[in-house]
N, C-alpha and C. Protein backbone atom coordinates (compact mmCIF):
# COMPACT_ATOMS: atom_id res chain seq x y z
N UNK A 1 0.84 -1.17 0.00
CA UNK A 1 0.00 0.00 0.00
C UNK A 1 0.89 1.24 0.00
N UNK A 2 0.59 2.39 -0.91
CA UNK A 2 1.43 3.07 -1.19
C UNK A 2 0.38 4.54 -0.23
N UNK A 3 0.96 5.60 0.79
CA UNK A 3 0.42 6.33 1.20
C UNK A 3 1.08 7.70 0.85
N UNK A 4 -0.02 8.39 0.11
CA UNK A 4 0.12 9.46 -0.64
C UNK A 4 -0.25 10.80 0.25
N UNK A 5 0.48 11.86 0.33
CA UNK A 5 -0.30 13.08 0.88
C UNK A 5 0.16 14.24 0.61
N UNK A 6 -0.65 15.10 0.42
CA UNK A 6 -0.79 16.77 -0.54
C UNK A 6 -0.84 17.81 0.91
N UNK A 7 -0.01 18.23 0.07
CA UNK A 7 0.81 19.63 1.06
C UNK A 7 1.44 21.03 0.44
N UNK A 8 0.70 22.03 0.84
CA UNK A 8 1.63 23.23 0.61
C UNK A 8 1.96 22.89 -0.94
N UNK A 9 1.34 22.54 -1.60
CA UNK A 9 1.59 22.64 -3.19
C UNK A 9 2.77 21.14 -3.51
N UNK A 10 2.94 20.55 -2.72
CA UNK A 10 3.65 19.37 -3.29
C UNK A 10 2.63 17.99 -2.82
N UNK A 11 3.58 17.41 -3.51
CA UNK A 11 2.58 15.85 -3.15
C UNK A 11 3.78 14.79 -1.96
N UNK A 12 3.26 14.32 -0.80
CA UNK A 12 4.72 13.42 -0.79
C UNK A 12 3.83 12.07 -0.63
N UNK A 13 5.08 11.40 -0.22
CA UNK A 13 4.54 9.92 -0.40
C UNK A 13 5.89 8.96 0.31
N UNK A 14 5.96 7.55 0.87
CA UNK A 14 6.86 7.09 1.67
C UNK A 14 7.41 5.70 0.32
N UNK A 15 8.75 5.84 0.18
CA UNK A 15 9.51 4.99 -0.16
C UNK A 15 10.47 4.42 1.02
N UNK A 16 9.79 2.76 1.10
CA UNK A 16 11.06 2.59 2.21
C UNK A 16 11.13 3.09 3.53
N UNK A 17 12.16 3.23 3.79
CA UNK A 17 11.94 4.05 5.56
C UNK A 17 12.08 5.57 5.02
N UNK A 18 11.63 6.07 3.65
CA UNK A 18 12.17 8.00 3.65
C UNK A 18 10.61 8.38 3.11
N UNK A 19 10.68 9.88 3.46
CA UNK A 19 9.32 10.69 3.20
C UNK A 19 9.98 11.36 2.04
N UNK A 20 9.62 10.92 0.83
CA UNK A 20 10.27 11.80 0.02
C UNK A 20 8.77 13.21 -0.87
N UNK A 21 9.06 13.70 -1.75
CA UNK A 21 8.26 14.18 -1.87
C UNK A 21 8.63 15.12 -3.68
N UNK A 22 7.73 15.42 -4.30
CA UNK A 22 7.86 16.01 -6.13
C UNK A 22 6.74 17.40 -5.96
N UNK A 23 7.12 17.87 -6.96
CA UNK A 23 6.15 19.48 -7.33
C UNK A 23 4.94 18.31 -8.04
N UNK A 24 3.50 19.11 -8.29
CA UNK A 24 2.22 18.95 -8.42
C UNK A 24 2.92 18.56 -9.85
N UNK A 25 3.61 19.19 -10.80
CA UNK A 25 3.95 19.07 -12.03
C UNK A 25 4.55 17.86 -12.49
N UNK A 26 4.86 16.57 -11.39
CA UNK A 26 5.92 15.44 -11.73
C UNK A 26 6.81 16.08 -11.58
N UNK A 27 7.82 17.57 -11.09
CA UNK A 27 9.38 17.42 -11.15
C UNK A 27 10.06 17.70 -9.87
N UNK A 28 11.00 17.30 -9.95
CA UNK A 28 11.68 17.81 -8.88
C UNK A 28 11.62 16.75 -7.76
N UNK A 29 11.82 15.52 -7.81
CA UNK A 29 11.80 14.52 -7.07
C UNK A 29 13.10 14.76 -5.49
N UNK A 30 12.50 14.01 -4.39
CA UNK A 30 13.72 14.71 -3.37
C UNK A 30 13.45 13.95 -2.12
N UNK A 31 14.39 12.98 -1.94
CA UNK A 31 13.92 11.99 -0.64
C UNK A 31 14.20 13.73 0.90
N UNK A 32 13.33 13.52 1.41
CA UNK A 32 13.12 15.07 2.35
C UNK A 32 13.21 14.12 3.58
N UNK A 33 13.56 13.25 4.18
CA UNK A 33 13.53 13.00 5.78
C UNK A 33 13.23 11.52 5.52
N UNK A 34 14.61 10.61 6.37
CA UNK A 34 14.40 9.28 6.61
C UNK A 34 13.53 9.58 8.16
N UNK A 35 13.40 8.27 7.99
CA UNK A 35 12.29 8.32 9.69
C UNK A 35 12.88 7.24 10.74
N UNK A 36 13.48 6.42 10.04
CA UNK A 36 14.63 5.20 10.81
C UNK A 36 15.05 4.53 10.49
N UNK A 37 15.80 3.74 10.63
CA UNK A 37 17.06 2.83 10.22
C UNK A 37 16.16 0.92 10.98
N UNK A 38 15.65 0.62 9.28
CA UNK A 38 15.43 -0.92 9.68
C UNK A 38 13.91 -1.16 10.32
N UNK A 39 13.40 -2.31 10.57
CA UNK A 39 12.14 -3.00 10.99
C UNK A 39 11.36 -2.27 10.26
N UNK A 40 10.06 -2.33 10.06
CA UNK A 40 8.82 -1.97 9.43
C UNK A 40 8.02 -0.61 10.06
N UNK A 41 7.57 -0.12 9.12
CA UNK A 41 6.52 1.10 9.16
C UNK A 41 5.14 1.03 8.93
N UNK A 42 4.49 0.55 9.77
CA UNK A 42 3.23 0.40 9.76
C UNK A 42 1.75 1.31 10.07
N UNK A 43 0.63 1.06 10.08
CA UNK A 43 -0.09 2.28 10.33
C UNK A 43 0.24 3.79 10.53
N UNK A 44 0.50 4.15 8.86
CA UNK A 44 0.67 4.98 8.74
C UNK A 44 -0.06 6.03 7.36
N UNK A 45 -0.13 7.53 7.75
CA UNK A 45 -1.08 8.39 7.55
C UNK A 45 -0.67 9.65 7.25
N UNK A 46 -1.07 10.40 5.95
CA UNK A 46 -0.71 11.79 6.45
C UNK A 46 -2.32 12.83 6.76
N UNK A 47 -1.78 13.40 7.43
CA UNK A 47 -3.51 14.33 7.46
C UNK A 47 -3.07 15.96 7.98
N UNK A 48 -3.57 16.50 7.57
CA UNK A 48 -3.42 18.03 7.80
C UNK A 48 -2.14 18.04 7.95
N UNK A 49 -0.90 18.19 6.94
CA UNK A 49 0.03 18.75 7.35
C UNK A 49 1.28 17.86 8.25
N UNK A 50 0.83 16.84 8.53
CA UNK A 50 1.69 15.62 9.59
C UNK A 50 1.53 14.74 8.74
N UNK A 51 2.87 13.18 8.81
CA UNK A 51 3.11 12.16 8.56
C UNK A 51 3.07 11.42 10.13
N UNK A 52 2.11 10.57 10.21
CA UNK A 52 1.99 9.81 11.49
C UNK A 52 2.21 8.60 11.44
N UNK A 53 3.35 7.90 12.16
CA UNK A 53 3.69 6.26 11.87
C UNK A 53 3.79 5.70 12.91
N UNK A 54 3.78 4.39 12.87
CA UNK A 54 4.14 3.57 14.16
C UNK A 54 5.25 2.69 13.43
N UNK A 55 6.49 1.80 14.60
CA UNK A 55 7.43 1.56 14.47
C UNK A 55 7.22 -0.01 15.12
N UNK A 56 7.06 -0.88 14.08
CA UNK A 56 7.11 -1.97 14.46
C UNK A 56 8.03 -3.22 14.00
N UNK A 57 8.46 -3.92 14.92
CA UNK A 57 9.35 -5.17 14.48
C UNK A 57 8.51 -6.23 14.39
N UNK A 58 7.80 -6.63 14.76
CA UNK A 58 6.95 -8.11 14.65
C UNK A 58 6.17 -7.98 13.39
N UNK A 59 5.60 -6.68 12.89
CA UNK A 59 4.75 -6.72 11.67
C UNK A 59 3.67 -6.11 11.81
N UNK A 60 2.81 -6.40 13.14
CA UNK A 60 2.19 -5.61 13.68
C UNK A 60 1.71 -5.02 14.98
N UNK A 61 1.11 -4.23 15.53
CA UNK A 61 1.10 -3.60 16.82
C UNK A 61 0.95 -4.14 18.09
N UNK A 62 0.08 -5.68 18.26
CA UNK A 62 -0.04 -6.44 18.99
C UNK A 62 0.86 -7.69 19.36
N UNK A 63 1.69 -7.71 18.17
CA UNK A 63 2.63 -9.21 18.22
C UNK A 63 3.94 -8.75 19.09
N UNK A 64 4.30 -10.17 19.32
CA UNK A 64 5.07 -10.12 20.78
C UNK A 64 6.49 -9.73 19.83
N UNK A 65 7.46 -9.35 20.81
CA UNK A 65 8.70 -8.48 20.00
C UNK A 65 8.61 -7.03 19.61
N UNK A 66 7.51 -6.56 19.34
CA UNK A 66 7.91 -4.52 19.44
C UNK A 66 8.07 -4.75 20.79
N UNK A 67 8.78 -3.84 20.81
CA UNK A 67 9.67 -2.83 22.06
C UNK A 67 9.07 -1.13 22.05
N UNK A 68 8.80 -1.01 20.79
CA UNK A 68 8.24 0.55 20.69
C UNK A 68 7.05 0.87 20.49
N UNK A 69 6.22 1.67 21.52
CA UNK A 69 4.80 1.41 21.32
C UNK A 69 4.67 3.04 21.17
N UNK A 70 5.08 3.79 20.73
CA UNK A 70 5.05 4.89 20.31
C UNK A 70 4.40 5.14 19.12
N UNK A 71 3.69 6.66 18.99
CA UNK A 71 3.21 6.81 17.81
C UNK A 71 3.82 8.07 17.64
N UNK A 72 4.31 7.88 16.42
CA UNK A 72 5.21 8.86 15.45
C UNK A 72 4.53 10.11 14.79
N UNK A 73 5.07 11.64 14.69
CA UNK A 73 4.52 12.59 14.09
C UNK A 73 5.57 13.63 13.49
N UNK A 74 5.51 13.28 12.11
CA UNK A 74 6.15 14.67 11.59
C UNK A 74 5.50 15.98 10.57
N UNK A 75 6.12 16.97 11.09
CA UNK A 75 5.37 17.95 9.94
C UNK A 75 6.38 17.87 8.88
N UNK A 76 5.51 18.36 7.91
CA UNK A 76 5.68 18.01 6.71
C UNK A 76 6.62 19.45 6.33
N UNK A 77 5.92 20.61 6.67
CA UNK A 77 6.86 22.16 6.57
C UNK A 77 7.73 21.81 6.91
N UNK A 78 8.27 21.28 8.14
CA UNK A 78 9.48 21.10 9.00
C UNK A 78 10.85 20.44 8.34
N UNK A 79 10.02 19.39 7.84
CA UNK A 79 10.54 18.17 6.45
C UNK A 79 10.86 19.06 5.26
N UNK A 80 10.39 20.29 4.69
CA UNK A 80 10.53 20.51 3.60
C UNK A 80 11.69 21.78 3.96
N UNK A 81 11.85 22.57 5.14
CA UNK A 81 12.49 23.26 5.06
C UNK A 81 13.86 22.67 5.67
N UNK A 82 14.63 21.74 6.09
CA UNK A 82 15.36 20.79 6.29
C UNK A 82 16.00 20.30 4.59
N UNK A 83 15.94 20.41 3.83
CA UNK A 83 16.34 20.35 2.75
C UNK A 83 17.93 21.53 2.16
């Protein structure tokens, strides 16, 4: 499942563990912020302006082995001016 989200005139979208993100036009492609190193990215969302993830090793939120029960939030401005 590929999760897409529109911002401030760009589009981004998650390859992998990075938030990368392109102009409305197709150009200008630009990995903008890894989020971590390894295990899976699961339930994850963008909505108003934030990328929200959870960080799981087992696959999913209930299986035995996460260690991290945290839920993840980045802005997306924050991400783009970090470039």
């Amino acid at each position: 499942m590929t999760v897409i989200g529109y911002y401030d005139n760009k589009i981004y979208y998650r390859v992998r563990n990075n938030i990368d993100c392109m102009n409305m036009d197709d150009s200008n492609y630009k990995i903008v912020k890894t989020l971590y190193k390894g295990y899976n990215n699961n339930y994850k969302y963008f909505h108003d302006g934030y990328y929200y993830y959870v960080i799981t090793k087992a696959g999913t939120i209930h299986m035995i082995g996460n260690d991290d029960s945290n839920l993840y939030r980045v802005k997306l401005m924050m991400i783009q001016n970090l470039r």
